[in-house]
Protein backbone atom coordinates (compact mmCIF):
# COMPACT_ATOMS: atom_id res chain seq x y z
CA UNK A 1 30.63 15.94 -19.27
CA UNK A 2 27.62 14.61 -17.75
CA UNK A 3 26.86 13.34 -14.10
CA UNK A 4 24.56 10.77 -13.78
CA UNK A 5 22.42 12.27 -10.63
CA UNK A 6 19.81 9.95 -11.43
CA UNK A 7 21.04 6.86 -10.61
CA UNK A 8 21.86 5.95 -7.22
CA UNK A 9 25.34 3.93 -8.69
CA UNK A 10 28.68 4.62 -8.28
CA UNK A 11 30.74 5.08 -11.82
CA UNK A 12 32.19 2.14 -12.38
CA UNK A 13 35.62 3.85 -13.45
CA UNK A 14 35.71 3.86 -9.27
CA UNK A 15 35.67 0.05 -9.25
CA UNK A 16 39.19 -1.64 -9.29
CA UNK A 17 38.11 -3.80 -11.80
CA UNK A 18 42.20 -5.23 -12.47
CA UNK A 19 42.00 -6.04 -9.37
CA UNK A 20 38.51 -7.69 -8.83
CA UNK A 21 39.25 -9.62 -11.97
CA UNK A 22 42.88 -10.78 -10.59
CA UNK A 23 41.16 -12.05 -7.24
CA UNK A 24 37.92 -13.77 -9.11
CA UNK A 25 40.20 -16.28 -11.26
CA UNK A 26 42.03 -16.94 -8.30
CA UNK A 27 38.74 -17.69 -6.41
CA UNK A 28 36.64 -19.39 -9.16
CA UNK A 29 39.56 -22.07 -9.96
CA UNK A 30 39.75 -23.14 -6.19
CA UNK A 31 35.96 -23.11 -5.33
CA UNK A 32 33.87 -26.17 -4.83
CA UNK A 33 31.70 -26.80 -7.67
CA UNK A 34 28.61 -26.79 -5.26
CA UNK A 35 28.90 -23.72 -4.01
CA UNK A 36 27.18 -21.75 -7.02
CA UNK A 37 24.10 -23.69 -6.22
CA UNK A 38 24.51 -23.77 -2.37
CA UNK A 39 23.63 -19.65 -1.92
CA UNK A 40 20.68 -20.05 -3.81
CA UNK A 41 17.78 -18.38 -1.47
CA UNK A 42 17.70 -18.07 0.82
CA UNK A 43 21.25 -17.08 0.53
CA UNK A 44 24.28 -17.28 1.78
CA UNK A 45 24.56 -18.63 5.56
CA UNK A 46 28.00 -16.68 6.43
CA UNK A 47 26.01 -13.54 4.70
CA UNK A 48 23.16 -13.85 6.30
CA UNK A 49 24.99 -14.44 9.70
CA UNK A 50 26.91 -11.05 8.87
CA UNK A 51 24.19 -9.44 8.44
CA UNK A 52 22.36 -10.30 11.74
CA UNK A 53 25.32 -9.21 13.20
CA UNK A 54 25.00 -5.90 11.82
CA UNK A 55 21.54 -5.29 13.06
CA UNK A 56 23.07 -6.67 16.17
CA UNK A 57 25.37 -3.88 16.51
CA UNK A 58 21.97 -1.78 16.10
CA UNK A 59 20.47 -3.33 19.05
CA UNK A 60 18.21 -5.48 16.73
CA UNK A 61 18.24 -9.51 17.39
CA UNK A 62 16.90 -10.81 14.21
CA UNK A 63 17.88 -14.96 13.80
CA UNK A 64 19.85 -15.21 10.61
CA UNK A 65 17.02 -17.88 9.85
CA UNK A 66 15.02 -15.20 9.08
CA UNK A 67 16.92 -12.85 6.78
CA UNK A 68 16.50 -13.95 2.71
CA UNK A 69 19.21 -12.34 0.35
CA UNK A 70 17.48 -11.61 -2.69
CA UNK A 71 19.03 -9.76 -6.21
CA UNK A 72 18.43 -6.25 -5.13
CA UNK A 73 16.18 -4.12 -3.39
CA UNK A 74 13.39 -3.75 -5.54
CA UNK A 75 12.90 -7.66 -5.39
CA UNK A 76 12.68 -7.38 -1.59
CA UNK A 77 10.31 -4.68 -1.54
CA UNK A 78 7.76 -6.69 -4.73
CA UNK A 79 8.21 -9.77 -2.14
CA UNK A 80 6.89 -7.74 0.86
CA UNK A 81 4.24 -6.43 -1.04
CA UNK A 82 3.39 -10.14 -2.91
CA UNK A 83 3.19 -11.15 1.04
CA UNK A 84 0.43 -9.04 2.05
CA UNK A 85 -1.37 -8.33 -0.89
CA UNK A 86 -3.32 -9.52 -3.62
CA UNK A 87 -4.22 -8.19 -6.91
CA UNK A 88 -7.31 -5.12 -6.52
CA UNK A 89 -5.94 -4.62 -2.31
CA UNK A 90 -5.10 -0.59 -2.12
CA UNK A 91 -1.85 0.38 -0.89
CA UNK A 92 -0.46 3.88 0.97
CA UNK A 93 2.34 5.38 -1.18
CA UNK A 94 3.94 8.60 -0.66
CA UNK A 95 3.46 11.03 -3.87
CA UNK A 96 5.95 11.84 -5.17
CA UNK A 97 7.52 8.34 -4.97
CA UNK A 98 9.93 6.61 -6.72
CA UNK A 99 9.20 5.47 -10.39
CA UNK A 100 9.74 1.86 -10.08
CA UNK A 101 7.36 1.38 -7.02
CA UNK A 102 4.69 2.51 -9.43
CA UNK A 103 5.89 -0.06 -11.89
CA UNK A 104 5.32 -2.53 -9.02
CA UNK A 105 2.00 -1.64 -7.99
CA UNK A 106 0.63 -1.65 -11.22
CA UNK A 107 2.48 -4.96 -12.26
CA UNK A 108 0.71 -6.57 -9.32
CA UNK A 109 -2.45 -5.26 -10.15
CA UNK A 110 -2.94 -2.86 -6.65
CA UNK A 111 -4.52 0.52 -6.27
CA UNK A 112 -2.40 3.07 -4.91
CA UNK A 113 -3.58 6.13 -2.96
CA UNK A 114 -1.15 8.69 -2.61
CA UNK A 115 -0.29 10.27 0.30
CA UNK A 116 1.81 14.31 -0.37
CA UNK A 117 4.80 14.37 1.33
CA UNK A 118 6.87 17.47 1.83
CA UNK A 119 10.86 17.87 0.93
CA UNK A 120 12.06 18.73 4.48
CA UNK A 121 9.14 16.97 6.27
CA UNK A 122 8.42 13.95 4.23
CA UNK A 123 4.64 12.32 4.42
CA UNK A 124 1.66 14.43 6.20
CA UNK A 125 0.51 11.99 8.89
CA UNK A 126 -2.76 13.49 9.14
CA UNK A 127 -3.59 13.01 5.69
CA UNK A 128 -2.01 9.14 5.93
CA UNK A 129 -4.26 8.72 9.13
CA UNK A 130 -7.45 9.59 7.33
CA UNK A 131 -6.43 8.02 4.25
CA UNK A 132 -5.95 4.53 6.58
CA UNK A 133 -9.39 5.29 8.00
CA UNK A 134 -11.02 5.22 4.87
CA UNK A 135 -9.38 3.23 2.62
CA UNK A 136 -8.45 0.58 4.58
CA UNK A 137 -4.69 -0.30 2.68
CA UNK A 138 -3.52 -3.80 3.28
CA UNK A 139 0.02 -1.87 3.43
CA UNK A 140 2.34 1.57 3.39
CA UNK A 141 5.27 1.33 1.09
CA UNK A 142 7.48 4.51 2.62
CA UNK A 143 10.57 5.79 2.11
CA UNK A 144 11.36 7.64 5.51
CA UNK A 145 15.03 8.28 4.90
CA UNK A 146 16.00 10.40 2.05
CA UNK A 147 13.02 9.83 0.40
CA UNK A 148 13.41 9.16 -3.75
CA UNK A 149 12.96 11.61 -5.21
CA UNK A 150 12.42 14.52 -2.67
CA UNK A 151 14.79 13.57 -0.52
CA UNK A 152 13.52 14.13 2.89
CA UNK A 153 14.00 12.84 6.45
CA UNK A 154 11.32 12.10 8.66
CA UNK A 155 12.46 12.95 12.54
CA UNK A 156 12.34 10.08 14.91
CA UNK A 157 9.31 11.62 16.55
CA UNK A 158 7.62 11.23 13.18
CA UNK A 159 9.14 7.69 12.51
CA UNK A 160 7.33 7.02 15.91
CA UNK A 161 4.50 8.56 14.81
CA UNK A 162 4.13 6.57 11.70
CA UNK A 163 4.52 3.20 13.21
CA UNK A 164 1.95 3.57 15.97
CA UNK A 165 -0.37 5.11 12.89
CA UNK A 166 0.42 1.17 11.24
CA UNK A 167 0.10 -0.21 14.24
CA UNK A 168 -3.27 1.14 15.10
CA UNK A 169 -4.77 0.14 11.91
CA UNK A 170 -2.96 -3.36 11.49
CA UNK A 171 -1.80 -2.34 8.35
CA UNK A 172 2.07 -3.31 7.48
CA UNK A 173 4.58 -0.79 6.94
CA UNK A 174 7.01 -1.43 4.22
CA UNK A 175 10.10 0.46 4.52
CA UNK A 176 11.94 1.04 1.41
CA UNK A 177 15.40 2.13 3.60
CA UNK A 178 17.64 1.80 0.59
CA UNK A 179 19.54 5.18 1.20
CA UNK A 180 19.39 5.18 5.40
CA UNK A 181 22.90 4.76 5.82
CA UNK A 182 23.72 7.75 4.30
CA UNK A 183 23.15 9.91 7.35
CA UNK A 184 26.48 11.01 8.83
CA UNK A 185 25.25 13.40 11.40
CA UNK A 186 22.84 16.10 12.34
């Protein structure tokens, strides 16, 4: 009688996996042979339009031209950091940070300075502002929602805070916001 807290998956005994199976044969038997090769990146065009929509509903206009589905979050967040890095370039990281971002940064060949964050207040800005001074990162990989593994939230006045820090020092913020829809309310 173990539960899994590490993981951020549902069990799949929640799945309705009859079900899912039922629909899939259906599906698979009357789908056009092209189509498996057809949502190969950068994705889907109806997902991609439904997800422009979402942001929409944010008050975000992003094209669906410019959204890429890829297989997960992690590859999204290696792609950012392939994009404005190269092999030796330092990086901000919050400390503690999530396993697998390490795994990254290392796999890439970056240096990573860490940056302590707190478990209600998430990552001191003052030490990230020196830390951009004198380092000079080519990026911040952050987690400012439920942060993994502390868990904190930074406040919007933070959030603020921290992109006119990146903005100041032309440095790109990457936003690992894997868990920000999990806020239901104050």
């Amino acid at each position: 009688n173990v539960a899994p807290l590490g993981s951020a998956f549902p069990s799949p005994l929640l799945f309705p996996l009859k079900n899912l199976a039922r629909t899939m044969a259906s599906s698979v038997q009357a789908m056009d042979p092209w189509s498996s090769v057809d949502t190969l990146s950068p994705g889907d065009v109806n997902l991609r339009r439904q997800i422009a929509l979402r942001y929409l509903m944010d008050g975000l206009h992003v094209p669906s031209d410019e959204i890429v589905i890829t297989n997960g979050a992690l590859e999204a967040l290696n792609l950012c950091l392939l994009a404005v890095t190269r092999p030796g370039d330092t990086i901000l990281i919050e400390s503690p940070t999530f396993y697998a971002a390490l795994q990254s940064i290392e796999r890439i060949g970056l240096k990573a300075v860490e940056i302590p964050s707190h478990p209600r207040d998430g990552i001191d800005l003052d030490v990230m502002e020196w830390a951009l001074e004198r380092h000079k990162p080519k990026a911040c990989w952050l987690m400012t929602n439920f942060q993994n593994p502390l868990g904190s939230l930074l406040s919007d006045a933070k959030k603020k805070n921290l992109v006119e820090l990146s903005t100041k020092h032309q440095v790109p913020l990457i936003e690992d916001d894997v868990y920000g829809e999990l806020y239901f309310g104050d």
